[in-house]
PDB file of N, CA and C in Angstrom:
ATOM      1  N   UNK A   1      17.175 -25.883  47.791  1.00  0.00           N
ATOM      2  CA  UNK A   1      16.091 -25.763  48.733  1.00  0.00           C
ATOM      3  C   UNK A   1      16.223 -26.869  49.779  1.00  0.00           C
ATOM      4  N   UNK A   2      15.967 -26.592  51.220  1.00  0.00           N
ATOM      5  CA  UNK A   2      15.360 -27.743  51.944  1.00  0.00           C
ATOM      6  C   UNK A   2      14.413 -28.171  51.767  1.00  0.00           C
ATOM      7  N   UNK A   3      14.573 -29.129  52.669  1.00  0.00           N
ATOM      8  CA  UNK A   3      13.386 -29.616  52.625  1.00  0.00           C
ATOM      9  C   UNK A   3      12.737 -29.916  54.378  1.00  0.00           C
ATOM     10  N   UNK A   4      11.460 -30.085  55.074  1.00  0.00           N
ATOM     11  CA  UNK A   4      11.270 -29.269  56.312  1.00  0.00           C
ATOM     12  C   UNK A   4      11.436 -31.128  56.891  1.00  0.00           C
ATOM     13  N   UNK A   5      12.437 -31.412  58.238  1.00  0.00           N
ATOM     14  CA  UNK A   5      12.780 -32.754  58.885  1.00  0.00           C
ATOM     15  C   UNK A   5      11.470 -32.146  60.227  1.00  0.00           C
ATOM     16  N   UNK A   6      10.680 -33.792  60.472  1.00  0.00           N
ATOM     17  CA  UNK A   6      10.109 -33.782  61.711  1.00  0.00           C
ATOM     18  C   UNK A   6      10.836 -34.993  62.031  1.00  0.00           C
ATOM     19  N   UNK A   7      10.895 -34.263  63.549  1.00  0.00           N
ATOM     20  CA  UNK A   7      12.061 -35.149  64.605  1.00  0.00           C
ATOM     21  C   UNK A   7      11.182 -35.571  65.834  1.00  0.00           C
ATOM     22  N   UNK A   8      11.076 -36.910  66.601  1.00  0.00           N
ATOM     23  CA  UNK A   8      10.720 -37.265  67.559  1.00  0.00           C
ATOM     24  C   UNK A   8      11.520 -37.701  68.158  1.00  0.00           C
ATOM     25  N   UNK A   9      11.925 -37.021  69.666  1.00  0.00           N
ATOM     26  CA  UNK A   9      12.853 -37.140  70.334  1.00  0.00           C
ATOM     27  C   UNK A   9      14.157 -36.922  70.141  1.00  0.00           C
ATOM     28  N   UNK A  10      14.462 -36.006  69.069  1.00  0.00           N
ATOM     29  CA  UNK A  10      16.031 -36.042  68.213  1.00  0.00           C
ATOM     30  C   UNK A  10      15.774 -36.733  67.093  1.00  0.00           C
ATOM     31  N   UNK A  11      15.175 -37.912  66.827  1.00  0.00           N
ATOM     32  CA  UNK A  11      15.554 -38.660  65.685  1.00  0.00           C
ATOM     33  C   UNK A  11      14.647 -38.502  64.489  1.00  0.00           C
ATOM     34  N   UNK A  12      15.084 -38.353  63.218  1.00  0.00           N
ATOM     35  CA  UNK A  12      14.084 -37.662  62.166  1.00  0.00           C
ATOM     36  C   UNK A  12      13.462 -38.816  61.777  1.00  0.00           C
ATOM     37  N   UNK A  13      11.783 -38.643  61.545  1.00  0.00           N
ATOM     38  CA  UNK A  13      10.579 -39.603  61.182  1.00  0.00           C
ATOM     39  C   UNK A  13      10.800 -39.584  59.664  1.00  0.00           C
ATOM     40  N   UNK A  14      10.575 -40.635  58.660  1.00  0.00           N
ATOM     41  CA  UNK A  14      10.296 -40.814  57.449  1.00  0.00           C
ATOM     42  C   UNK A  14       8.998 -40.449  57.015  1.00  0.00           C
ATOM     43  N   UNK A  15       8.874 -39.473  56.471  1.00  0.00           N
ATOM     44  CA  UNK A  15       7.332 -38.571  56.221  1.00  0.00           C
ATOM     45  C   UNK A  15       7.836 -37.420  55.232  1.00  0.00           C
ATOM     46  N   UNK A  16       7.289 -37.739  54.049  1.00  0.00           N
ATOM     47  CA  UNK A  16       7.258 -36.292  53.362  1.00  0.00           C
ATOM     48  C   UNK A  16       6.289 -35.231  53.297  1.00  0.00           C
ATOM     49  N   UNK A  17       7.327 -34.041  53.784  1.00  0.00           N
ATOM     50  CA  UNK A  17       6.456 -32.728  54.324  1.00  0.00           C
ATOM     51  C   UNK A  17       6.933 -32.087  52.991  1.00  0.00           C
ATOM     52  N   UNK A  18       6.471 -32.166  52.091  1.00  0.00           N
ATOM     53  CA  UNK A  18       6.419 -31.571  50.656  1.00  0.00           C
ATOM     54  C   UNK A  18       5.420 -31.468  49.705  1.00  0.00           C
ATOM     55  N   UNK A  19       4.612 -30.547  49.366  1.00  0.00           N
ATOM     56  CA  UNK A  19       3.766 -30.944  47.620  1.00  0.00           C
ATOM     57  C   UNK A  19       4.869 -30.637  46.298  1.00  0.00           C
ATOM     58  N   UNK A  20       4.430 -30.828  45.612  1.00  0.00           N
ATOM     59  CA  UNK A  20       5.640 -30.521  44.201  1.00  0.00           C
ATOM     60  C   UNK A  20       6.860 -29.574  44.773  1.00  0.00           C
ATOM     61  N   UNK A  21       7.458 -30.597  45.710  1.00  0.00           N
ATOM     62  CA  UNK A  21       9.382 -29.417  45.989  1.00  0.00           C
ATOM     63  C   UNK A  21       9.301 -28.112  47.038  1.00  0.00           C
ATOM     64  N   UNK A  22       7.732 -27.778  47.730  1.00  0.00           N
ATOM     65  CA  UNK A  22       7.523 -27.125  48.598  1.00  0.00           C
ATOM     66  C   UNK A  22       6.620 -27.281  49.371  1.00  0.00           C
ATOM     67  N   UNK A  23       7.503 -27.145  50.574  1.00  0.00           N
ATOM     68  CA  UNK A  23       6.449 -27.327  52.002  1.00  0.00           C
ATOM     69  C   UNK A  23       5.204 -27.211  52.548  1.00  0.00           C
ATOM     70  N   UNK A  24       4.723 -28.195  53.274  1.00  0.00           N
ATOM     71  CA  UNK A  24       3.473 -27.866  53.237  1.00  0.00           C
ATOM     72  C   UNK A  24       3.192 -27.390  54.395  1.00  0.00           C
ATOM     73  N   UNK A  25       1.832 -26.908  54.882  1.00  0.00           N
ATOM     74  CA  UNK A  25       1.601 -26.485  56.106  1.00  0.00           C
ATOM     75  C   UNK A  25       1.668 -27.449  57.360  1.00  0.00           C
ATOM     76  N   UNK A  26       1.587 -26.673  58.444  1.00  0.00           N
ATOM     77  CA  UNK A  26       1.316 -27.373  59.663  1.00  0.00           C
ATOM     78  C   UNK A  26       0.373 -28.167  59.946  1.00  0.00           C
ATOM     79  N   UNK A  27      -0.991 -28.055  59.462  1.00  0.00           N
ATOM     80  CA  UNK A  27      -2.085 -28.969  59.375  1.00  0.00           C
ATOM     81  C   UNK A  27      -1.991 -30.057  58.574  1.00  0.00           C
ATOM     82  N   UNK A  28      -1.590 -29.945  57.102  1.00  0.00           N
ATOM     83  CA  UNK A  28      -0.885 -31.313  56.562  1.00  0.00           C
ATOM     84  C   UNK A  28      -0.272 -31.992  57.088  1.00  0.00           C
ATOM     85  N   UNK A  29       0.924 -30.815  57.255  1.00  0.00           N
ATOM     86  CA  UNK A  29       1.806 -32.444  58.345  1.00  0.00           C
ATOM     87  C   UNK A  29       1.675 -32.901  59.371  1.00  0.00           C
ATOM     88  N   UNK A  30       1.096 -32.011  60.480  1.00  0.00           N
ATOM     89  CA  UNK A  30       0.174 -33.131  61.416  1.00  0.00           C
ATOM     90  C   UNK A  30      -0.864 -34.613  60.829  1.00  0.00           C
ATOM     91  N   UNK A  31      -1.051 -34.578  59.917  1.00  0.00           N
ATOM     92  CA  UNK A  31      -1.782 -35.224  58.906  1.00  0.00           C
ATOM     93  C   UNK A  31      -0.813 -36.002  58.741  1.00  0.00           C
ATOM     94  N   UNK A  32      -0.230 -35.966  57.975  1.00  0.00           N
ATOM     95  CA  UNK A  32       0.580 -37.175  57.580  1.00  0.00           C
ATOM     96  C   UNK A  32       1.173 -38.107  58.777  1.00  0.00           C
ATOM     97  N   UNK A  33       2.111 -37.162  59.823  1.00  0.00           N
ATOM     98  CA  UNK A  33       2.782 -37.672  60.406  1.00  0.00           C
ATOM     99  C   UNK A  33       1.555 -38.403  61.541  1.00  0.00           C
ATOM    100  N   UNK A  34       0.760 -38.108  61.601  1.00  0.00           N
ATOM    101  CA  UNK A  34      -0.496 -39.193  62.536  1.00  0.00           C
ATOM    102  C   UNK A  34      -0.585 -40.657  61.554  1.00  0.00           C
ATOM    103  N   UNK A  35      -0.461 -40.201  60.286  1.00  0.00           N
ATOM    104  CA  UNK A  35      -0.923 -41.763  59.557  1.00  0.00           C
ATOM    105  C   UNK A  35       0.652 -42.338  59.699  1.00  0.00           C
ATOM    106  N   UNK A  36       1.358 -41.889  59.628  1.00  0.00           N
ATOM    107  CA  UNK A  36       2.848 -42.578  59.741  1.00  0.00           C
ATOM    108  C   UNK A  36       3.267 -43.340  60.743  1.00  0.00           C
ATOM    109  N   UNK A  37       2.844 -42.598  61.777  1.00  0.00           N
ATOM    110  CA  UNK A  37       2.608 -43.001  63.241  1.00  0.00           C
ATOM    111  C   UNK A  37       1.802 -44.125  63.681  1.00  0.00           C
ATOM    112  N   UNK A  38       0.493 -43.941  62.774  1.00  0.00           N
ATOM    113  CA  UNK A  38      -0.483 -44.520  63.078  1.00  0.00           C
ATOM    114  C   UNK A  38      -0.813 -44.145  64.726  1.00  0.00           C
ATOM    115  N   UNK A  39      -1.827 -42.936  64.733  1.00  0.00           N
ATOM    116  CA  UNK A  39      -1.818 -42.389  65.743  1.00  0.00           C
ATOM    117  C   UNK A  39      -2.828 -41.808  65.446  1.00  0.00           C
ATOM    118  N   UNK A  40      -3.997 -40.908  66.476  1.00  0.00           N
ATOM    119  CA  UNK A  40      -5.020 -40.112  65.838  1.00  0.00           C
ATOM    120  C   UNK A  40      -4.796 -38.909  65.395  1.00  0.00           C
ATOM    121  N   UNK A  41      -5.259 -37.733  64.771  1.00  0.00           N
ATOM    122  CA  UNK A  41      -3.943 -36.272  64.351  1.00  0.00           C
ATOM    123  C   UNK A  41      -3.991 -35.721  65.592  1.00  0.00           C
ATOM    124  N   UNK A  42      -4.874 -35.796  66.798  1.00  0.00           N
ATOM    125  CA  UNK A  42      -5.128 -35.271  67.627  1.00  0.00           C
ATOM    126  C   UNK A  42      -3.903 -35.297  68.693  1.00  0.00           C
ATOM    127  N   UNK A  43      -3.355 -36.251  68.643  1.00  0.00           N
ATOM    128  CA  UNK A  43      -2.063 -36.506  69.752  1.00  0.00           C
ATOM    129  C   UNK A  43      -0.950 -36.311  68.830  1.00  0.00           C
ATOM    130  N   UNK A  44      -0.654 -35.475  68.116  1.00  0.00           N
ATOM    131  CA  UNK A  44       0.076 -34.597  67.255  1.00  0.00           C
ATOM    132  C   UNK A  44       0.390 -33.356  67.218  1.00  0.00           C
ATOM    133  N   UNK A  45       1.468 -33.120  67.950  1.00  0.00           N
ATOM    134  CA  UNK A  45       1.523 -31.166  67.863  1.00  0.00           C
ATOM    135  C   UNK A  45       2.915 -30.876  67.329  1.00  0.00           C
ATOM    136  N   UNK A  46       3.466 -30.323  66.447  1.00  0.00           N
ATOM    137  CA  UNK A  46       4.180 -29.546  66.058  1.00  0.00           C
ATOM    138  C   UNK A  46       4.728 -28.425  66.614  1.00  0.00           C
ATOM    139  N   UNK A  47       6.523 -28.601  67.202  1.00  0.00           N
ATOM    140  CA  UNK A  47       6.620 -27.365  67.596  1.00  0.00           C
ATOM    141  C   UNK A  47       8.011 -26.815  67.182  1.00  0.00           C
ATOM    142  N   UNK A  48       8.405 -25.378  66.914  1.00  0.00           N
ATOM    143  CA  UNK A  48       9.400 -24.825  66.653  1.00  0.00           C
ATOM    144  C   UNK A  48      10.354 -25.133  67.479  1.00  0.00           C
ATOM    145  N   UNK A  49      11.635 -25.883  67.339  1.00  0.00           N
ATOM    146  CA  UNK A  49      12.694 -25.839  68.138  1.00  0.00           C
ATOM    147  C   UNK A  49      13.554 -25.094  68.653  1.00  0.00           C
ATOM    148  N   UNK A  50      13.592 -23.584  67.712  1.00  0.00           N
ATOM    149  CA  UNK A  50      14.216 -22.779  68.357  1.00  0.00           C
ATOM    150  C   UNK A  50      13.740 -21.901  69.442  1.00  0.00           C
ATOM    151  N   UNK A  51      12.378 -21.867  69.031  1.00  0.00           N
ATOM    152  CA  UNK A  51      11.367 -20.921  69.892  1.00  0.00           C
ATOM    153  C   UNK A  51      10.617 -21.773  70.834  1.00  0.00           C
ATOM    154  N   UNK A  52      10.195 -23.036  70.906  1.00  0.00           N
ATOM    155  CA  UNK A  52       9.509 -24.039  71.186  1.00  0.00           C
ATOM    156  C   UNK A  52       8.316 -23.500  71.500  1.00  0.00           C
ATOM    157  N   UNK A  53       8.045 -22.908  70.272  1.00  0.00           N
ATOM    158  CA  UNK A  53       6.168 -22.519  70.035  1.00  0.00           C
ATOM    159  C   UNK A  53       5.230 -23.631  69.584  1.00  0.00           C
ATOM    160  N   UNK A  54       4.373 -23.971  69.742  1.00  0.00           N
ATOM    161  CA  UNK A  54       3.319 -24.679  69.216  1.00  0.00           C
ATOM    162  C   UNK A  54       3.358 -23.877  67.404  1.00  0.00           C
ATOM    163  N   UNK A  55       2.756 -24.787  66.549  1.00  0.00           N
ATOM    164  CA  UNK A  55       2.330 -24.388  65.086  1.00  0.00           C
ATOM    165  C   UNK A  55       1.196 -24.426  65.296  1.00  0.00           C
ATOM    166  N   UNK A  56       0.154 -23.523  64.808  1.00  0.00           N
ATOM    167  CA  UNK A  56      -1.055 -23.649  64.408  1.00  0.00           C
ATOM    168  C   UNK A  56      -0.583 -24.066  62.989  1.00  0.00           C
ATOM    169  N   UNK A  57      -2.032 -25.052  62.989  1.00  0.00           N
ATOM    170  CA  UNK A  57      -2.863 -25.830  61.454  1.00  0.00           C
ATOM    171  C   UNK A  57      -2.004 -24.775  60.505  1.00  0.00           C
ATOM    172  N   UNK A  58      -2.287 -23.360  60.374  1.00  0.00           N
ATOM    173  CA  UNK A  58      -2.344 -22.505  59.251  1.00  0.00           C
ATOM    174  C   UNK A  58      -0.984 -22.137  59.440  1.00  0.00           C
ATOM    175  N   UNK A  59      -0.129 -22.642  60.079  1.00  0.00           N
ATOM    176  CA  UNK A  59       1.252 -21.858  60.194  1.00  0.00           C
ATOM    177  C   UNK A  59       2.172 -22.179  58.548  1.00  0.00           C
ATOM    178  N   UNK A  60       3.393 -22.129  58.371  1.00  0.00           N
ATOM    179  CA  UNK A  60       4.280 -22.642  57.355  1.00  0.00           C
ATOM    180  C   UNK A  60       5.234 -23.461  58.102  1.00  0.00           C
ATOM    181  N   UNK A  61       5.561 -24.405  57.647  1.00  0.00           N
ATOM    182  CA  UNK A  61       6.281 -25.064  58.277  1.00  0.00           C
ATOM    183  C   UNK A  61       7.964 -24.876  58.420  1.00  0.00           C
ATOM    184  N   UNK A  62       8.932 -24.545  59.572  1.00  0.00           N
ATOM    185  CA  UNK A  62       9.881 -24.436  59.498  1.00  0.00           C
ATOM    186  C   UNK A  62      11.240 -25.469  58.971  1.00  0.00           C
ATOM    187  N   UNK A  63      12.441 -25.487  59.024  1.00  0.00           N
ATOM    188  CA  UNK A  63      13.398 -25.901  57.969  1.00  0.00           C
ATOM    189  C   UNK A  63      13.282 -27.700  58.966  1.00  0.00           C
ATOM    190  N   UNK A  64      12.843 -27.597  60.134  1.00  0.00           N
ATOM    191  CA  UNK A  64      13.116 -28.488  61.499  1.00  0.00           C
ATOM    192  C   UNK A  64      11.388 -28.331  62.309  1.00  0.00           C
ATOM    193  N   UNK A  65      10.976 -29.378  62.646  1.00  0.00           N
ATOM    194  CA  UNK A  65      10.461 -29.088  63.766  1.00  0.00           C
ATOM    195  C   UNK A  65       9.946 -30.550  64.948  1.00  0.00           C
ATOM    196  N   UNK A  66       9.614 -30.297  66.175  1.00  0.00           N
ATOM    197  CA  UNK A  66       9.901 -31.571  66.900  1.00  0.00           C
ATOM    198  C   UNK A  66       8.307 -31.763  66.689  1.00  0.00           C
ATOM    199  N   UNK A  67       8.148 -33.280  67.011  1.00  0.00           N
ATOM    200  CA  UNK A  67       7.155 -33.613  66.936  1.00  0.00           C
ATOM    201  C   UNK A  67       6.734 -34.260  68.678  1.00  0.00           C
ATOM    202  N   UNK A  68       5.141 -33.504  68.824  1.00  0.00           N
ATOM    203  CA  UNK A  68       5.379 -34.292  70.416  1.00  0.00           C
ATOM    204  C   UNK A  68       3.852 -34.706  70.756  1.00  0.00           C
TER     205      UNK A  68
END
């Protein structure tokens, strides 16, 4: 299994986007990656790199996604 990398600017953030060995949603990891950051979740968006869609909260999280 993967496991899902958030990247800022190219370079992958240290943040686990996992509960027990599977991914968590888009709203979690906006969550986390704001406290990692130390940032509010609000200046946090998640987006698909291949498609460069925004994630909604309720999405699943893909194998990659940028953080902006």
């Amino acid at each position: 299994m993967t496991y899902p990398i958030a990247r800022v600017n190219g370079t992958a953030i240290d943040v686990d986007l996992t509960r027990g060995g599977h991914p968590i949603g888009a709203g979690e990891a906006r969550s986390r990656i704001a406290v990692e950051r130390s940032v509010p979740i609000g200046r946090i968006r998640l987006v698909n790199p291949i498609t460069h869609e925004l994630l909604a909260d309720h999405a699943p999280l893909c194998d990659e996604v940028d953080v902006v």
